[in-house]
Protein backbone atom coordinates (compact mmCIF):
# COMPACT_ATOMS: atom_id res chain seq x y z
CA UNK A 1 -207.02 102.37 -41.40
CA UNK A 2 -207.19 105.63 -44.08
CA UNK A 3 -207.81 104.68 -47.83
CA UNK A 4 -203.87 106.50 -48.38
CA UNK A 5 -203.47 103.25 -50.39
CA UNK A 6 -199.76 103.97 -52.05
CA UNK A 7 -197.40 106.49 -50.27
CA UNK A 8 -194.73 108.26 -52.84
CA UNK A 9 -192.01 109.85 -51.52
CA UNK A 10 -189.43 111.93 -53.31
CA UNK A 11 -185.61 110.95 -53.63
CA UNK A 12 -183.05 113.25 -54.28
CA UNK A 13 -179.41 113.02 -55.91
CA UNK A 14 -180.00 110.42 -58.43
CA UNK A 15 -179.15 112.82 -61.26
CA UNK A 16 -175.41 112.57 -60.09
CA UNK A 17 -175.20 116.31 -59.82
CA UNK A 18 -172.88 118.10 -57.87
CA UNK A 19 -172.14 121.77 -56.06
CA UNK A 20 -169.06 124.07 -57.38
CA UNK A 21 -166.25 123.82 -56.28
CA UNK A 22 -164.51 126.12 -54.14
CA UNK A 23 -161.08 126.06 -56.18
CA UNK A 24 -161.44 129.13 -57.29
CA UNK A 25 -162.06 131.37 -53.89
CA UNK A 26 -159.52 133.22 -52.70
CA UNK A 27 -158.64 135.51 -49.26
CA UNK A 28 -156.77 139.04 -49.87
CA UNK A 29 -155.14 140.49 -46.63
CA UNK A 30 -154.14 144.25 -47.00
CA UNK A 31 -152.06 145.82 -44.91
CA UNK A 32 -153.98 149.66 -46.46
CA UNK A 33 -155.62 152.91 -45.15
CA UNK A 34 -159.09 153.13 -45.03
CA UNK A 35 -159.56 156.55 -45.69
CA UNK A 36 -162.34 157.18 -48.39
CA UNK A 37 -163.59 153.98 -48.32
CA UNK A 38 -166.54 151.94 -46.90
CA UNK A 39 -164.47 149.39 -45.31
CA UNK A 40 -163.29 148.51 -41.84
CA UNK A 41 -160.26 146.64 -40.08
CA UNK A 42 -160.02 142.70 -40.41
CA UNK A 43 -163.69 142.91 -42.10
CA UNK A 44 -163.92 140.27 -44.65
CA UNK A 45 -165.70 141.65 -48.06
CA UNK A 46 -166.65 139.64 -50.75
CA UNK A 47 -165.83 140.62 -54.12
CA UNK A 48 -167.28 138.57 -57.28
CA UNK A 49 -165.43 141.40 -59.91
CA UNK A 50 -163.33 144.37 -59.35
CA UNK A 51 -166.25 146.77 -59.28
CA UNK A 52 -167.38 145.52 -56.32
CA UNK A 53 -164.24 146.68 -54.66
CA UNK A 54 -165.11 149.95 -56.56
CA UNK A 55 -167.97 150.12 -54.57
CA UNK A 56 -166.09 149.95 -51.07
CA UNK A 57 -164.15 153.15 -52.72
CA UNK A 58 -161.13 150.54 -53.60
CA UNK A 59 -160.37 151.97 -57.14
CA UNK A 60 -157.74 153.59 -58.85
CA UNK A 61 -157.86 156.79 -57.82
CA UNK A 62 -157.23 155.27 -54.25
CA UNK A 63 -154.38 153.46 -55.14
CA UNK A 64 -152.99 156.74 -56.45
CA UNK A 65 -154.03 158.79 -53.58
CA UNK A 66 -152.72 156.10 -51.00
CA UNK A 67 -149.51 154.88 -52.87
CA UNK A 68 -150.81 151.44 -52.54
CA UNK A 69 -152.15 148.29 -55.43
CA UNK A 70 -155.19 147.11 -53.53
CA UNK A 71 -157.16 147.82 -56.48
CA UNK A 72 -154.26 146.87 -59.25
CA UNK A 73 -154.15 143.44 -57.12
CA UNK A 74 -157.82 142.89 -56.87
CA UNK A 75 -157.85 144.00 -60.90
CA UNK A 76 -154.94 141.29 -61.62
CA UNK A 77 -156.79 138.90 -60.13
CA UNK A 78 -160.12 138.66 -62.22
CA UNK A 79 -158.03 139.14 -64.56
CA UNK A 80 -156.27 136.34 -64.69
CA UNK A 81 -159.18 134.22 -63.21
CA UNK A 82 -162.44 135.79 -64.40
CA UNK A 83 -164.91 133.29 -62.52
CA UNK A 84 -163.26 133.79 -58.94
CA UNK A 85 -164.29 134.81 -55.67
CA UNK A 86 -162.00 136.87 -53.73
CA UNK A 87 -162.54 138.43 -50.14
CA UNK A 88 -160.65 141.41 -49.05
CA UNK A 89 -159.74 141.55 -45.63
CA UNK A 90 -157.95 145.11 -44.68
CA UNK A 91 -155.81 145.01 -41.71
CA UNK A 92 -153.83 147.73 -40.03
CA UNK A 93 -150.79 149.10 -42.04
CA UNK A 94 -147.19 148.68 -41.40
CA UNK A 95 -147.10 145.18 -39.67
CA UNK A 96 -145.06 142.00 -40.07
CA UNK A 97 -146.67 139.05 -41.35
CA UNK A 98 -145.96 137.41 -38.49
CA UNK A 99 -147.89 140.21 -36.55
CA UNK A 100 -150.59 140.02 -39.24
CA UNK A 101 -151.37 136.04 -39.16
CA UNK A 102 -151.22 136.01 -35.01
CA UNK A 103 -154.30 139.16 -34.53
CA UNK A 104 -157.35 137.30 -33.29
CA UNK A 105 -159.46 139.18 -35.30
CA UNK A 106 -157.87 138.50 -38.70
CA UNK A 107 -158.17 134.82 -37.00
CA UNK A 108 -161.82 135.68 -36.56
CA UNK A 109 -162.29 136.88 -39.98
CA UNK A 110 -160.46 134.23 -42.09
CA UNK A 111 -162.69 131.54 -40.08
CA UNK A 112 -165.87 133.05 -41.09
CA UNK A 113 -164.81 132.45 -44.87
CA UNK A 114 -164.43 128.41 -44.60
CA UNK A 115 -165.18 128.34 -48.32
CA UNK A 116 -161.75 129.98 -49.37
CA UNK A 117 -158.62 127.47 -49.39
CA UNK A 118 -155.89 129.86 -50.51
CA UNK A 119 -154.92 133.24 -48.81
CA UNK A 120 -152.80 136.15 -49.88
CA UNK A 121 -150.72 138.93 -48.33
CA UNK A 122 -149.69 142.18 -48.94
CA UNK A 123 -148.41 145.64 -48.02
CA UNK A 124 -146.32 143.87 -44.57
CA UNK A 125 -143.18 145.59 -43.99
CA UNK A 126 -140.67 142.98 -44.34
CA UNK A 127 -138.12 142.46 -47.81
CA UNK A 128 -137.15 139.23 -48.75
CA UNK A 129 -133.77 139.34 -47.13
CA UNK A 130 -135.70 138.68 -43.67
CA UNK A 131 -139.03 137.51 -44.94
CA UNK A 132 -137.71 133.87 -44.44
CA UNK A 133 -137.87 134.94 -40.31
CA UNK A 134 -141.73 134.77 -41.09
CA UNK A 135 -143.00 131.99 -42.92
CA UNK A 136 -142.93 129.40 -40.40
CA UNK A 137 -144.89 131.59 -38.18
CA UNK A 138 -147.35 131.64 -41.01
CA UNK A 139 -147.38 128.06 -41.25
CA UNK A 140 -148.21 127.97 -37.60
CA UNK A 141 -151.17 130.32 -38.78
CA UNK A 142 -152.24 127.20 -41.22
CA UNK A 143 -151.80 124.28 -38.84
CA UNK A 144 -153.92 126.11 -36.21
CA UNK A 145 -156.63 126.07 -39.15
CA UNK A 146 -156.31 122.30 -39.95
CA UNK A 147 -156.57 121.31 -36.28
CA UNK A 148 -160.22 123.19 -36.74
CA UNK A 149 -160.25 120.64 -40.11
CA UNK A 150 -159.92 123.81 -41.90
CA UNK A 151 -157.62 123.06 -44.90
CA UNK A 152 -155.89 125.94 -46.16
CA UNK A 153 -153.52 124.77 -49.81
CA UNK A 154 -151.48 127.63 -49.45
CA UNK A 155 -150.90 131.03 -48.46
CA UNK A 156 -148.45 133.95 -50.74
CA UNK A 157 -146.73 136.01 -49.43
CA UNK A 158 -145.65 139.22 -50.77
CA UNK A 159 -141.97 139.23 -51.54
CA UNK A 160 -141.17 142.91 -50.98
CA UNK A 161 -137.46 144.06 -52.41
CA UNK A 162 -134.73 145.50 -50.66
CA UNK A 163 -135.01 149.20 -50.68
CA UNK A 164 -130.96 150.28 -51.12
CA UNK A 165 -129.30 147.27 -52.45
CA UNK A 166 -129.32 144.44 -54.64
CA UNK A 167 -128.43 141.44 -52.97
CA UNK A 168 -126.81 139.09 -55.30
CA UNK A 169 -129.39 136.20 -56.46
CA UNK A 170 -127.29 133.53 -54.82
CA UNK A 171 -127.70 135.15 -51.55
CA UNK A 172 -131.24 135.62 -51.42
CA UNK A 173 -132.69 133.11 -48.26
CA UNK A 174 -133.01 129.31 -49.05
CA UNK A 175 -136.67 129.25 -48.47
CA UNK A 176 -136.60 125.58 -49.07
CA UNK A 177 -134.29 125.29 -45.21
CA UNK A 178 -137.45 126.08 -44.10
CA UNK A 179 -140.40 123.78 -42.48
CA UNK A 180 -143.37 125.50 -44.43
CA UNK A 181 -145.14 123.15 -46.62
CA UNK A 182 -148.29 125.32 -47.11
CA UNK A 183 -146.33 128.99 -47.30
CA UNK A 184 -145.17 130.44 -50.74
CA UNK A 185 -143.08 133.82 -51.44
CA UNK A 186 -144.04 135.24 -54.98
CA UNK A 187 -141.76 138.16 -56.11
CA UNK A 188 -142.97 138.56 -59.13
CA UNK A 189 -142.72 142.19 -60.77
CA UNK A 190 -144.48 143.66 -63.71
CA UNK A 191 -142.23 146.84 -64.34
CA UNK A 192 -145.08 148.44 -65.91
CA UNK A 193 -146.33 148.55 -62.29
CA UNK A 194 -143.60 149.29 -60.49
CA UNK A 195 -142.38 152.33 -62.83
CA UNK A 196 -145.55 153.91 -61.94
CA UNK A 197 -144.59 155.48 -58.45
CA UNK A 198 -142.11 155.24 -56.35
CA UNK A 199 -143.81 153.81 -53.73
CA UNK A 200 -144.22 150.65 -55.80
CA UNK A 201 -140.65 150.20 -56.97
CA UNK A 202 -140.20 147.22 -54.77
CA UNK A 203 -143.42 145.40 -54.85
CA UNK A 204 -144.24 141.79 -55.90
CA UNK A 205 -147.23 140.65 -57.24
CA UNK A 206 -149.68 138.66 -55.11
CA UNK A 207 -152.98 139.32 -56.72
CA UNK A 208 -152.07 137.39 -60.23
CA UNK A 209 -150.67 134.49 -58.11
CA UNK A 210 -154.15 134.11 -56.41
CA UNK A 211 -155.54 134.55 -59.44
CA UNK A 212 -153.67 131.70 -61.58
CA UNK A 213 -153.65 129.69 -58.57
CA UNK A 214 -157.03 129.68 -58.81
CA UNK A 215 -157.97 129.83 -61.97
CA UNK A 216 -156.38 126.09 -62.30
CA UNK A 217 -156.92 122.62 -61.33
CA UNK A 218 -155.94 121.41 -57.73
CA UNK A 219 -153.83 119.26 -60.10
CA UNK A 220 -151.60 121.73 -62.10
CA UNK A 221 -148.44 123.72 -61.60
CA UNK A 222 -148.63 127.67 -61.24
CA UNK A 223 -145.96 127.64 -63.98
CA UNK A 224 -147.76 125.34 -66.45
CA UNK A 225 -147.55 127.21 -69.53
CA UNK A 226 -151.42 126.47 -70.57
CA UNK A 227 -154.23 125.01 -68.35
CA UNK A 228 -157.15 122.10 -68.06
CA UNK A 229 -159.87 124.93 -68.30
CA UNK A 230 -159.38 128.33 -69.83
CA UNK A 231 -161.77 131.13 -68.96
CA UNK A 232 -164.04 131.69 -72.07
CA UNK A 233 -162.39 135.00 -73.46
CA UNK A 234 -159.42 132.69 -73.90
CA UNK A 235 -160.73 129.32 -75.60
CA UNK A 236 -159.18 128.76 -78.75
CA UNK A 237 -155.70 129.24 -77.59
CA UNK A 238 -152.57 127.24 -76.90
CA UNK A 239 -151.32 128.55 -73.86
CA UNK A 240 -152.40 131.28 -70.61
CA UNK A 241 -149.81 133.75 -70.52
CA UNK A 242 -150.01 136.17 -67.80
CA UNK A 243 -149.85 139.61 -70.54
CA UNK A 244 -153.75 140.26 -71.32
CA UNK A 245 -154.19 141.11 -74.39
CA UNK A 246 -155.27 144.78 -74.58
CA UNK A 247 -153.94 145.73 -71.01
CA UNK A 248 -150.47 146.19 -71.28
CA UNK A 249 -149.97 144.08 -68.16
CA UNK A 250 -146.92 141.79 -67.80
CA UNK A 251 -145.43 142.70 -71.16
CA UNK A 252 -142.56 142.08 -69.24
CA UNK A 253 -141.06 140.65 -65.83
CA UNK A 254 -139.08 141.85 -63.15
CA UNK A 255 -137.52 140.13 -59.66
CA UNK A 256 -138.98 142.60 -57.14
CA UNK A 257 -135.85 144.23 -56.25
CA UNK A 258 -136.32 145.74 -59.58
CA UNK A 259 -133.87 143.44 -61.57
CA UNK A 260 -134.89 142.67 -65.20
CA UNK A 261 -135.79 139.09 -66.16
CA UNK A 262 -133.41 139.46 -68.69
CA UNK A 263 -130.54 139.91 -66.68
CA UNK A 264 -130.92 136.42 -64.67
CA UNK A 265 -128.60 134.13 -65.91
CA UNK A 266 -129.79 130.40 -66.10
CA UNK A 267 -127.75 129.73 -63.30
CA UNK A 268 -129.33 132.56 -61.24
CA UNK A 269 -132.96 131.21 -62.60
CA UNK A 270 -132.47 127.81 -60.89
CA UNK A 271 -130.99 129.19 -58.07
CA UNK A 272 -134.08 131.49 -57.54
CA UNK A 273 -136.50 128.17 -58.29
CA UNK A 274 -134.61 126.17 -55.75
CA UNK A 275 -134.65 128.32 -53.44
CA UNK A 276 -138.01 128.54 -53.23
CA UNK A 277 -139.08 131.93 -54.76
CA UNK A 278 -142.04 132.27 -57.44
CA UNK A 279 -140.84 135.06 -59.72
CA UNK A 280 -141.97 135.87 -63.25
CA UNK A 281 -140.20 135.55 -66.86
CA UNK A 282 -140.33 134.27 -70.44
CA UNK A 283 -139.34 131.63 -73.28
CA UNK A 284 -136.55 132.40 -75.52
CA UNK A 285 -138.18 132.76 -79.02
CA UNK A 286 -141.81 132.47 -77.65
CA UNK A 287 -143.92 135.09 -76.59
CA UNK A 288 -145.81 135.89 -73.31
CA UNK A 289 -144.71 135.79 -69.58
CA UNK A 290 -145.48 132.86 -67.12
CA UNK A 291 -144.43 132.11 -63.86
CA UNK A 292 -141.73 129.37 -62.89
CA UNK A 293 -143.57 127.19 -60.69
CA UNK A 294 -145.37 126.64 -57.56
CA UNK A 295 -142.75 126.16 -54.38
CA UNK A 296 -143.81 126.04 -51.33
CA UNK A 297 -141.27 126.62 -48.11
CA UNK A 298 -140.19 123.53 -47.56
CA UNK A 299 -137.51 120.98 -49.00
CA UNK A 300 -137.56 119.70 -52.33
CA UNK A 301 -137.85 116.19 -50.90
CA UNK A 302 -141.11 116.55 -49.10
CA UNK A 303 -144.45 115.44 -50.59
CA UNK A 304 -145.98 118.86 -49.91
CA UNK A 305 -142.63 120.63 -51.87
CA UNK A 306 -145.53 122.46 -54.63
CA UNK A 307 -148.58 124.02 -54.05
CA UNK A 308 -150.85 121.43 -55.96
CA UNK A 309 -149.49 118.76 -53.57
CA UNK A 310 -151.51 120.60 -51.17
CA UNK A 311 -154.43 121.27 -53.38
CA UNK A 312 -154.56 117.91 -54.65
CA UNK A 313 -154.21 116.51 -50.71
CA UNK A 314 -156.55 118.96 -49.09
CA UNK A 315 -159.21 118.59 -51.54
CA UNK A 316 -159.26 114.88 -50.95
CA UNK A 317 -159.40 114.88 -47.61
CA UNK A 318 -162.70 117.10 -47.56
CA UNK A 319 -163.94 114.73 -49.95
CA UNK A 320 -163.23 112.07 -47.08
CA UNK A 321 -164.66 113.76 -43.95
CA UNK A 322 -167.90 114.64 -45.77
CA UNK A 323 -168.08 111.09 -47.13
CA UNK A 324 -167.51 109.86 -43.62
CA UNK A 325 -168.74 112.49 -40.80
CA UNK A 326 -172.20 110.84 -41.49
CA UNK A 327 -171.43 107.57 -40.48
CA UNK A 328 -170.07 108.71 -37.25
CA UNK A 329 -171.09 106.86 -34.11
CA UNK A 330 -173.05 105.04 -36.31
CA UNK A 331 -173.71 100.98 -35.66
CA UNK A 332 -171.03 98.44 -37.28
CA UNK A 333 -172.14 94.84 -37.36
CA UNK A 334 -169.71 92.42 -36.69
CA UNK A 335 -168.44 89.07 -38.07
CA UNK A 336 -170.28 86.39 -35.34
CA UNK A 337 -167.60 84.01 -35.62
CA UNK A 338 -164.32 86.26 -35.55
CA UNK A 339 -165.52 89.16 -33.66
CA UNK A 340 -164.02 91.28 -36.69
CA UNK A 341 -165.87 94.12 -38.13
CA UNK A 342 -168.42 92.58 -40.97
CA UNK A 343 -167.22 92.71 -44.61
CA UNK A 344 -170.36 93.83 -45.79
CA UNK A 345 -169.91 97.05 -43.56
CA UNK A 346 -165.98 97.20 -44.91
CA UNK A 347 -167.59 97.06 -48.20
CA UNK A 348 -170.10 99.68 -47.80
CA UNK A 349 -167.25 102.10 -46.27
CA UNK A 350 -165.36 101.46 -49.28
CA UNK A 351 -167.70 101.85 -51.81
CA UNK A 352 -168.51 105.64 -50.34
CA UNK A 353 -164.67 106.34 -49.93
CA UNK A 354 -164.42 105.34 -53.65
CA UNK A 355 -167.42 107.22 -54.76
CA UNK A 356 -166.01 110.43 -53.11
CA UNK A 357 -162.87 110.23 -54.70
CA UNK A 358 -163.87 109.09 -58.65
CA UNK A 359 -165.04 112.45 -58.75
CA UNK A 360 -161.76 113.77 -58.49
CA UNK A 361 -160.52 111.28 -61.20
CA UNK A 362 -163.80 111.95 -63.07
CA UNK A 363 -162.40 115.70 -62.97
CA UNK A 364 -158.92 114.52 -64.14
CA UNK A 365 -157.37 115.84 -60.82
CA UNK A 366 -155.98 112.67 -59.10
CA UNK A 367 -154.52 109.47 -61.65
CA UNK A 368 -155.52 106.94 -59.21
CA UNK A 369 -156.56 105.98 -55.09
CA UNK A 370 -156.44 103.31 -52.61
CA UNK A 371 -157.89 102.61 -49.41
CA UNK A 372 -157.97 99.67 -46.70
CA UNK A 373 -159.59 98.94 -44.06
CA UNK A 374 -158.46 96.22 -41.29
CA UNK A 375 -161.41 94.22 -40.28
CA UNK A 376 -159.68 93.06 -36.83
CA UNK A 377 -160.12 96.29 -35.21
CA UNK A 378 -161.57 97.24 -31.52
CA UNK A 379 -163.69 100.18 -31.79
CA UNK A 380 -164.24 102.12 -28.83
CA UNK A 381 -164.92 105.90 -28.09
CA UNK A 382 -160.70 106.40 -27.46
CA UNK A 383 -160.34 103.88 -30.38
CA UNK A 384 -160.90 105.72 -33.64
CA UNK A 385 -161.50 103.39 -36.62
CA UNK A 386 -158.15 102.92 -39.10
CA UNK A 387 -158.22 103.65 -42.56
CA UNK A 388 -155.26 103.60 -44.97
CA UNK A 389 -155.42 105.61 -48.10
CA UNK A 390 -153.05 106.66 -51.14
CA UNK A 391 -153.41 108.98 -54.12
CA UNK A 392 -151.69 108.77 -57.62
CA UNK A 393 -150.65 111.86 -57.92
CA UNK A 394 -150.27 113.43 -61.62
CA UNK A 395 -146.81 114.11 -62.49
CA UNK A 396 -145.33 117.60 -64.05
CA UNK A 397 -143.06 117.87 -66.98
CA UNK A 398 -140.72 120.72 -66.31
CA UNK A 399 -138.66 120.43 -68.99
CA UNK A 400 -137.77 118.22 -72.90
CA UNK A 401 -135.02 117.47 -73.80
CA UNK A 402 -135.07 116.16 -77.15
CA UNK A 403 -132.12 114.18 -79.14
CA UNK A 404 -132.42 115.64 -82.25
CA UNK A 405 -130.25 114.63 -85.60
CA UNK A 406 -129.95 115.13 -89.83
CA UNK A 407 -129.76 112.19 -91.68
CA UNK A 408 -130.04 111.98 -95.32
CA UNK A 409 -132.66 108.78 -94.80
CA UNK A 410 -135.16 107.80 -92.17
C-alpha cells in the first residue's frame, strides 16, 4: 500500500463550452484555367480571406487575363460573410455539372473537406434553358454523401443565361417538377459585373449566395431582408443588403440573361420564385438589393422546399449521431419483469438527445423538439434501436398585408 492517500483527477466540459460551428464553411468548384497560378485540378484550397486566393495567383488581374470571376466570386463572398471559410476546388473547364459532380476526384476532394455543408458551382457550360437536365444528377451527387452520413444543406448552381435569346420568364424550366431537395439555381446578376466584359454578360452570381447562405442562421431565409447576427462592420443597422457600402457592388440587379430587375413584372417575379430560381432585386421606395428567397429543386409541398429546411434538418441530425455514436454497442439493462428496455436507460437516452438539441434552441435555430423511444423493443445486431423525433421548425414571413384606414377618432 503507497501513502498516495487522495487521488484527484481532472474533469473536463463542465464550463458548458462549445466548438464553432461549421455554418459558415463553404466549397467553391471552378470550372477555370490554371495558368499563372499555384493551383492544381480538383485540389481543395482553403481560403480564410480573398488574399489567400491572391496568393494561389487568383486575383484580378487573372480574372481579366482569363475572362473568368474566380476572384470577383471568392471577393463577393467575404464580402458578404466576412468570418467564412471557403475552399476552392478548380476543376477542368468546359464541363457539365453533371460531368463535374460524377469525377472521382472532385468526389475525392469534396470528402476530404467534411467540415463544409454547402457547395457551389461555377463556370459549367450549361444555360438555364437545359440546366434543369442537371440538377437531379447533382442531387444524386448529395445522396451519395449522406449515405457516407455526410450531410450536405445545399449545393448552387450557377444559372448561366442564354447566349442569343431571351426566353420569355414564363418559359424558363419549372425547377420545382423536379426531385432535388438539396439543389438550388441562383441567377442572380449584378450588371456592374456583367458590363465589364463580354465574356461575363451571361453570368449569375454564386459566390454572394455562398456567402449570405452562410453568413446566416441554419434557421433563416436567403431572402430575409436583415439577419440574427450581422458581421461587425455592419452592427447598428436595420437590414443586410447585398450593395456594400463603398464597393459599388449590387447597386443594382439583373436576371442573368441580362434582363433588368426593373423590367419583371410582379407576375413574372412570382413566376421566377415558383419556379424555383434565386434571382436578385429590390423594394419599391426602399433602398438596397436582396435576394427573393431560398428554393430548392423540388415542389413547394415538400418539407425540404427551402434551403434552411435542410440546414435546420442536417444540423440536427449531426447533433444526434454525435450524441449517440458513443453509446453504440453499448449495454442496455432491461426491465426484469417485462423484458422491455429499462426506463432509467430510456431516460438517460433522452436526456442526451435533449441536451444535444437545446443547444440549437439555446441558439434560437429550432422553436421546439420531440423524441420517443418504445421500451418494448428487441435489440439485436440486424435490429437497430427506434427512435422517433420532431422539430418545430421556425416559420418565415414573406409578406404583410396590412388593413389600413382614416378615421376622424380612434
Amino acid at each position: 500500500m503507497s501513502f498516495r492517500g487522495v487521488t484527484i483527477n481532472k474533469l473536463n466540459g463542465g464550463l458548458g463550452r462549445r466548438n464553432a460551428t461549421d455554418d459558415n464553411k463553404a466549397i467553391l468548384i471552378v470550372g477555370m484555367p490554371l495558368t499563372g497560378t499555384t493551383a492544381a485540378v480538383n485540389t481543395a484550397y482553403k481560403l480564410l480571406q480573398t488574399t489567400d486566393a491572391e496568393a494561389l495567383g487568383v486575383d484580378a488581374a487573372f480574372d481579366a487575363n482569363e475572362n473568368v470571376l474566380v476572384h470577383h466570386t471568392i471577393d463577393r463572398f467575404f464580402g458578404i460573410c466576412p468570418d467564412g471559410e471557403l475552399h476552392l476546388i478548380p476543376v477542368a473547364v468546359d464541363q457539365a455539372p453533371t460531368a463535374i459532380v460524377a469525377a472521382e476526384d472532385l468526389i475525392a476532394a469534396v470528402r476530404d473537406i467534411p467540415e463544409a455543408n454547402v457547395i457551389g458551382i461555377m463556370h459549367h457550360n450549361v444555360e438555364v434553358p437545359d440546366l434543369d437536365g442537371h440538377v437531379n444528377k447533382v442531387q444524386e451527387f448529395v445522396d451519395a454523401f449522406a449515405v457516407e452520413n455526410r450531410y450536405i444543406d445545399a449545393v448552387i448552381l450557377e444559372g448561366i443565361g442564354e447566349a442569343d435569346t431571351l426566353t420569355p420568364v414564363a418559359n424558363y424550366p419549372d425547377l420545382r417538377a423536379q426531385d432535388a431537395p438539396n439543389v438550388s439555381v441562383s441567377i442572380a446578376q449584378d450588371p456592374a459585373v456583367a458590363s465589364q466584359a463580354a465574356a461575363y454578360a451571361k453570368y449569375a452570381d454564386v459566390g454572394t449566395v455562398l456567402g449570405g447562405v452562410c453568413v446566416r442562421q441554419v434557421n433563416e431565409n436567403l431572402g430575409s431582408v436583415d439577419i440574427l447576427n450581422k458581421p461587425s462592420s455592419a452592427k447598428g443597422r436595420e437590414d443586410y443588403p447585398l450593395s456594400l457600402a463603398g464597393t459599388g457592388t449590387w447597386a443594382s440587379a439583373n436576371l442573368s440573361d441580362g434582363r433588368d430587375f426593373s423590367q419583371l413584372s410582379k407576375a413574372d417575379q412570382k413566376s421566377l420564385t415558383d419556379s424555383g430560381y434565386i434571382y436578385a432585386g429590390s423594394f419599391n421606395g426602399y433602398g438596397g438589393v436582396f435576394f427573393n428567397s431560398s428554393p430548392t429543386c423540388v415542389e413547394k409541398a415538400d418539407d425540404f422546399a427551402y434551403i434552411e429546411n435542410n440546414r435546420v434538418w442536417n444540423k440536427a441530425v449531426r447533433y444526434i449521431r454525435q450524441t449517440l455514436i458513443p453509446r453504440v454497442r453499448g449495454v442496455v439493462k432491461k426491465d426484469p419483469q417485462t423484458g422491455f428496455i429499462r426506463s432509467s436507460t430510456i431516460a438517460d437516452w433522452n436526456s442526451r438527445l435533449n441536451k444535444a438539441l437545446e443547444v440549437m434552441i439555446a441558439d434560437n435555430e429550432i422553436s421546439g423538439f420531440d423524441f420517443y423511444i418504445n421500451p418494448a423493443q428487441t435489440l439485436s445486431e440486424d435490429d437497430p434501436l427506434l427512435i422517433k423525433g420532431q422539430i418545430v421548425v421556425d416559420g418565415i414571413v414573406f409578406e404583410f398585408e396590412v388593413d389600413l384606414g382614416l378615421t376622424d377618432k380612434l
